[in-house]
N, C-alpha and C. Protein backbone atom coordinates (compact mmCIF):
# COMPACT_ATOMS: atom_id res chain seq x y z
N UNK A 1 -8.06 -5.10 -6.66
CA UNK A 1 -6.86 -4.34 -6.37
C UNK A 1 -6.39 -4.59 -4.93
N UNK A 2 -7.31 -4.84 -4.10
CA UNK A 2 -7.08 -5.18 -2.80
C UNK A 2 -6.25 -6.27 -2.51
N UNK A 3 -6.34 -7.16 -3.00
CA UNK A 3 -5.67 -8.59 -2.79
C UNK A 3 -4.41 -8.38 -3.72
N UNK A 4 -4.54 -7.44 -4.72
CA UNK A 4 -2.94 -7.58 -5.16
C UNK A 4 -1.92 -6.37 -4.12
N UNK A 5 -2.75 -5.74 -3.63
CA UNK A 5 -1.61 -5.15 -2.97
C UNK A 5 -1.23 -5.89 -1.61
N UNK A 6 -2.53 -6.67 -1.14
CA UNK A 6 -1.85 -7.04 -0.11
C UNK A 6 -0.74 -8.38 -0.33
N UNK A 7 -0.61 -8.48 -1.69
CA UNK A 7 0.58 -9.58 -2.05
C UNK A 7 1.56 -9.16 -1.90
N UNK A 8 1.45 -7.40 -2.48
CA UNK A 8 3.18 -6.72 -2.14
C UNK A 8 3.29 -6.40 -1.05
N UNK A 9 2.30 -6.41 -0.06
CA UNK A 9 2.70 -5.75 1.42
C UNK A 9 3.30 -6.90 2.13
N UNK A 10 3.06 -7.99 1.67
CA UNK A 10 4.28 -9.41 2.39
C UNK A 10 5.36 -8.64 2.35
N UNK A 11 5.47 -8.64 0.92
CA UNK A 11 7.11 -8.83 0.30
C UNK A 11 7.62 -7.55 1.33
N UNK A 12 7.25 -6.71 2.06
CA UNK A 12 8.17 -5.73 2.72
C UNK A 12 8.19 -5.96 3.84
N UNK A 13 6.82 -6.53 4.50
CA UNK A 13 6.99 -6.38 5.55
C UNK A 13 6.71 -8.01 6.80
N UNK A 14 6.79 -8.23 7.75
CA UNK A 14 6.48 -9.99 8.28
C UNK A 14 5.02 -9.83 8.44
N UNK A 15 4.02 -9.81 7.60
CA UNK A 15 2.74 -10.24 8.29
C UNK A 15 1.94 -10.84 7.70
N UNK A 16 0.96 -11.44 8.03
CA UNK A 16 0.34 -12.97 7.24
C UNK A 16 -0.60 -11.95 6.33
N UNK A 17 -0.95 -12.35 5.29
CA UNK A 17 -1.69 -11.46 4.31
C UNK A 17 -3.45 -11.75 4.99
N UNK A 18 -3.59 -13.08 5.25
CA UNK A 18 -5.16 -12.86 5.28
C UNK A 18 -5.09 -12.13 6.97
N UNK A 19 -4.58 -11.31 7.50
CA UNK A 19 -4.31 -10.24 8.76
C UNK A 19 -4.84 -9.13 8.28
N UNK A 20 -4.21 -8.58 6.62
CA UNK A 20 -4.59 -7.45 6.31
C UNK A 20 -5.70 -7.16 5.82
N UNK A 21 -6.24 -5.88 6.41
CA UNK A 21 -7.51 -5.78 6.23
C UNK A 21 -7.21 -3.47 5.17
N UNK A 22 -8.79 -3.68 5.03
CA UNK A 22 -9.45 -2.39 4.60
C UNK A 22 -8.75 -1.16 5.78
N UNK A 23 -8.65 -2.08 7.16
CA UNK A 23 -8.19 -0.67 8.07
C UNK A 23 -7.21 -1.00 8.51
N UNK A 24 -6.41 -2.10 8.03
CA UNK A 24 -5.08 -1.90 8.67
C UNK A 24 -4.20 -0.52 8.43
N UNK A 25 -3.52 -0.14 9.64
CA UNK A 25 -2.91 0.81 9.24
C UNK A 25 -1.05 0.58 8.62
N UNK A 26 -0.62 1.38 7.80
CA UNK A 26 0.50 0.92 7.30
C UNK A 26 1.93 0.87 8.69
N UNK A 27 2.05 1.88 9.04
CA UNK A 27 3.15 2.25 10.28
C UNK A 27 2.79 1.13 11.14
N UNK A 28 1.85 1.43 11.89
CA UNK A 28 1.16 1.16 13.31
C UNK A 28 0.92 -0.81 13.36
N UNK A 29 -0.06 -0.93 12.48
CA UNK A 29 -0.24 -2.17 11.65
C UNK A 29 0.52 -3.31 11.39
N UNK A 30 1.33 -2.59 10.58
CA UNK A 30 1.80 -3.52 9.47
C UNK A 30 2.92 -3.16 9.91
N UNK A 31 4.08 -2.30 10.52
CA UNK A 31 5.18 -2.01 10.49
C UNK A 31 6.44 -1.68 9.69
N UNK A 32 5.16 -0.85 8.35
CA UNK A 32 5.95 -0.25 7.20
C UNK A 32 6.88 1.06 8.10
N UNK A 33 8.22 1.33 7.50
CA UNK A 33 8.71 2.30 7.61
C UNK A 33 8.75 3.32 6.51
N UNK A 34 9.09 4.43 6.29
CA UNK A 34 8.29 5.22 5.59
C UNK A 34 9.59 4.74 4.06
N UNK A 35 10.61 4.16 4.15
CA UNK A 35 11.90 3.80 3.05
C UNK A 35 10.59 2.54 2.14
N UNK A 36 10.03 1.69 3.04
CA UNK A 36 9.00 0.33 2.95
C UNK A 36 8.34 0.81 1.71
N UNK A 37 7.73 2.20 2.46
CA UNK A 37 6.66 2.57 1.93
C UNK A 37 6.49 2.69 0.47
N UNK A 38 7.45 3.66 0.61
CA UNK A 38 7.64 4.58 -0.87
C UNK A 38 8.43 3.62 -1.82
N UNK A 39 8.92 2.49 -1.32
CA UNK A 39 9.23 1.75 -2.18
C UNK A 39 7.88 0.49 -2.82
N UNK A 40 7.03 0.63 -2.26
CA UNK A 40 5.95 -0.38 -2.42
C UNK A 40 4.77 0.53 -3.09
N UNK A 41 5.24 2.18 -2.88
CA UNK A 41 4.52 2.65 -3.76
C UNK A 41 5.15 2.48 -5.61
N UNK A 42 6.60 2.51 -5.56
CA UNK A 42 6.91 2.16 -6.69
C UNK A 42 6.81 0.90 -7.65
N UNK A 43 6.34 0.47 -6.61
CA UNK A 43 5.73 -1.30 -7.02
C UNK A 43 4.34 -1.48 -7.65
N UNK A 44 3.53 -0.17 -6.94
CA UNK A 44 2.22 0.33 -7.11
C UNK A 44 2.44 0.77 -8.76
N UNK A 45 3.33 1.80 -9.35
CA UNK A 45 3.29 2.32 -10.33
C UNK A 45 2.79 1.25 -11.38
N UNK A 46 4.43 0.24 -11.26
CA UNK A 46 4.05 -0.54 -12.01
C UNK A 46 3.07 -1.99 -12.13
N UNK A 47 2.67 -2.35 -11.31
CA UNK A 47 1.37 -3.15 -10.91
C UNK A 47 0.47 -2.57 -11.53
N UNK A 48 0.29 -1.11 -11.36
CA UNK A 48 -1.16 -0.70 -11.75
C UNK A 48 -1.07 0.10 -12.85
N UNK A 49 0.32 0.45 -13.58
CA UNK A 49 0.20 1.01 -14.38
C UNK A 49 -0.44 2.42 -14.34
N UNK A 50 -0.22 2.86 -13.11
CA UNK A 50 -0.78 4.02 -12.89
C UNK A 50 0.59 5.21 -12.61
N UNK A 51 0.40 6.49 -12.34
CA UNK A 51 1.26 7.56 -11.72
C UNK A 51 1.27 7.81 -10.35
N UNK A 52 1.73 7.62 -9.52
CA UNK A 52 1.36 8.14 -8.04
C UNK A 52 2.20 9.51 -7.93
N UNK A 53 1.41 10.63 -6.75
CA UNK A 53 1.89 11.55 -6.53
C UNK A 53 2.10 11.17 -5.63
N UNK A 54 3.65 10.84 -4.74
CA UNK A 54 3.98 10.55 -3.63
C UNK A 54 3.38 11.39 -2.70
N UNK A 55 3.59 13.19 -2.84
CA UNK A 55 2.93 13.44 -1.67
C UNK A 55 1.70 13.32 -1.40
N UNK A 56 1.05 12.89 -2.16
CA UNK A 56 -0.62 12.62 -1.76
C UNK A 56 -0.46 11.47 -1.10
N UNK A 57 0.12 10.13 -1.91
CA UNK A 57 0.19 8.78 -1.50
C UNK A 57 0.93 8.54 -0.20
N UNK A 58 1.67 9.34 0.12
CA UNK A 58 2.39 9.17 1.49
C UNK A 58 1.72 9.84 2.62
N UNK A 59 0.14 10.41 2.67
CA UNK A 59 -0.54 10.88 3.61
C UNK A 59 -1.65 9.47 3.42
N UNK A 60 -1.67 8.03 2.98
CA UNK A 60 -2.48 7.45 3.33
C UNK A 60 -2.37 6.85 4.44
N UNK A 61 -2.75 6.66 5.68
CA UNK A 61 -2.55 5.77 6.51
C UNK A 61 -2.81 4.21 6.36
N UNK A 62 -4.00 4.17 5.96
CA UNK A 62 -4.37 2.63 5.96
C UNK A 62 -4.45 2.07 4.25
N UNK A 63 -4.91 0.78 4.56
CA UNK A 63 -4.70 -0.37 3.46
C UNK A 63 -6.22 0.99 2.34
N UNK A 64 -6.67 0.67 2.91
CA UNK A 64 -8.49 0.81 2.38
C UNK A 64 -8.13 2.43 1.63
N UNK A 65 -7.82 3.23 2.35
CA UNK A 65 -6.98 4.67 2.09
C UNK A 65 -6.15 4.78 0.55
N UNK A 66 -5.38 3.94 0.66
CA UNK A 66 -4.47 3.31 -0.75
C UNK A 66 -5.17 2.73 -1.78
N UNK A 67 -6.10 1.73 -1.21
CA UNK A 67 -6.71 1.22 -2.36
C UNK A 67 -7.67 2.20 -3.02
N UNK A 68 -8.58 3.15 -2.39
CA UNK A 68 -9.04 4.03 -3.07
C UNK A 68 -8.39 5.47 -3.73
N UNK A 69 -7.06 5.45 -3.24
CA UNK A 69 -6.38 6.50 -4.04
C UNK A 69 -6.31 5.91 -5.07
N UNK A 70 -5.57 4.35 -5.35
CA UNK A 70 -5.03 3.66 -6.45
C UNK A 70 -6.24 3.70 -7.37
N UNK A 71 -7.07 3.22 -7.17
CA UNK A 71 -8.61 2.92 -7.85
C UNK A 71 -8.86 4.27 -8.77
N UNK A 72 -8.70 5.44 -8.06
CA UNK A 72 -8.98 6.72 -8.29
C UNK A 72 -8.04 7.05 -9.62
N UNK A 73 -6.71 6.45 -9.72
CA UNK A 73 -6.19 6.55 -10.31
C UNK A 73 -6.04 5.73 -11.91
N UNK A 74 -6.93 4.45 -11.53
CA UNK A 74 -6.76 3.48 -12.63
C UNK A 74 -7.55 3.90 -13.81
């Protein structure tokens, strides 16, 4: 799950994928804005075929943070 999200975190934002790590953080990091975000969480839905509760999912800071919400969810 790790490596597919960090495929969609290109698509939003400029940074080389093998950069992203378990602790990158999304804001700080990576230079998601929070419009980035919530749109890459909707990318999440369908990638993973899962439900996200935005307000839970929008208190993750980092990569590693997400991947174990997502996981949690699959």
């Amino acid at each position: 799950m790790f490596d597919q999200l960090k495929d969609m975190i290109v698509n939003y934002v400029d940074v080389d994928a093998d950069s992203i790590t378990m602790d990158s953080r999304f804001a700080e990091d990576l230079g998601f804005n929070s419009y980035d975000y919530m749109c890459m969480l909707g990318d999440c839905e369908d990638e993973f075929d899962v439900e996200v509760d935005e307000s839970v999912a929008g208190k993750k800071k980092t990569v590693g943070e997400l991947v174990d919400y997502l996981e949690g969810l699959a």
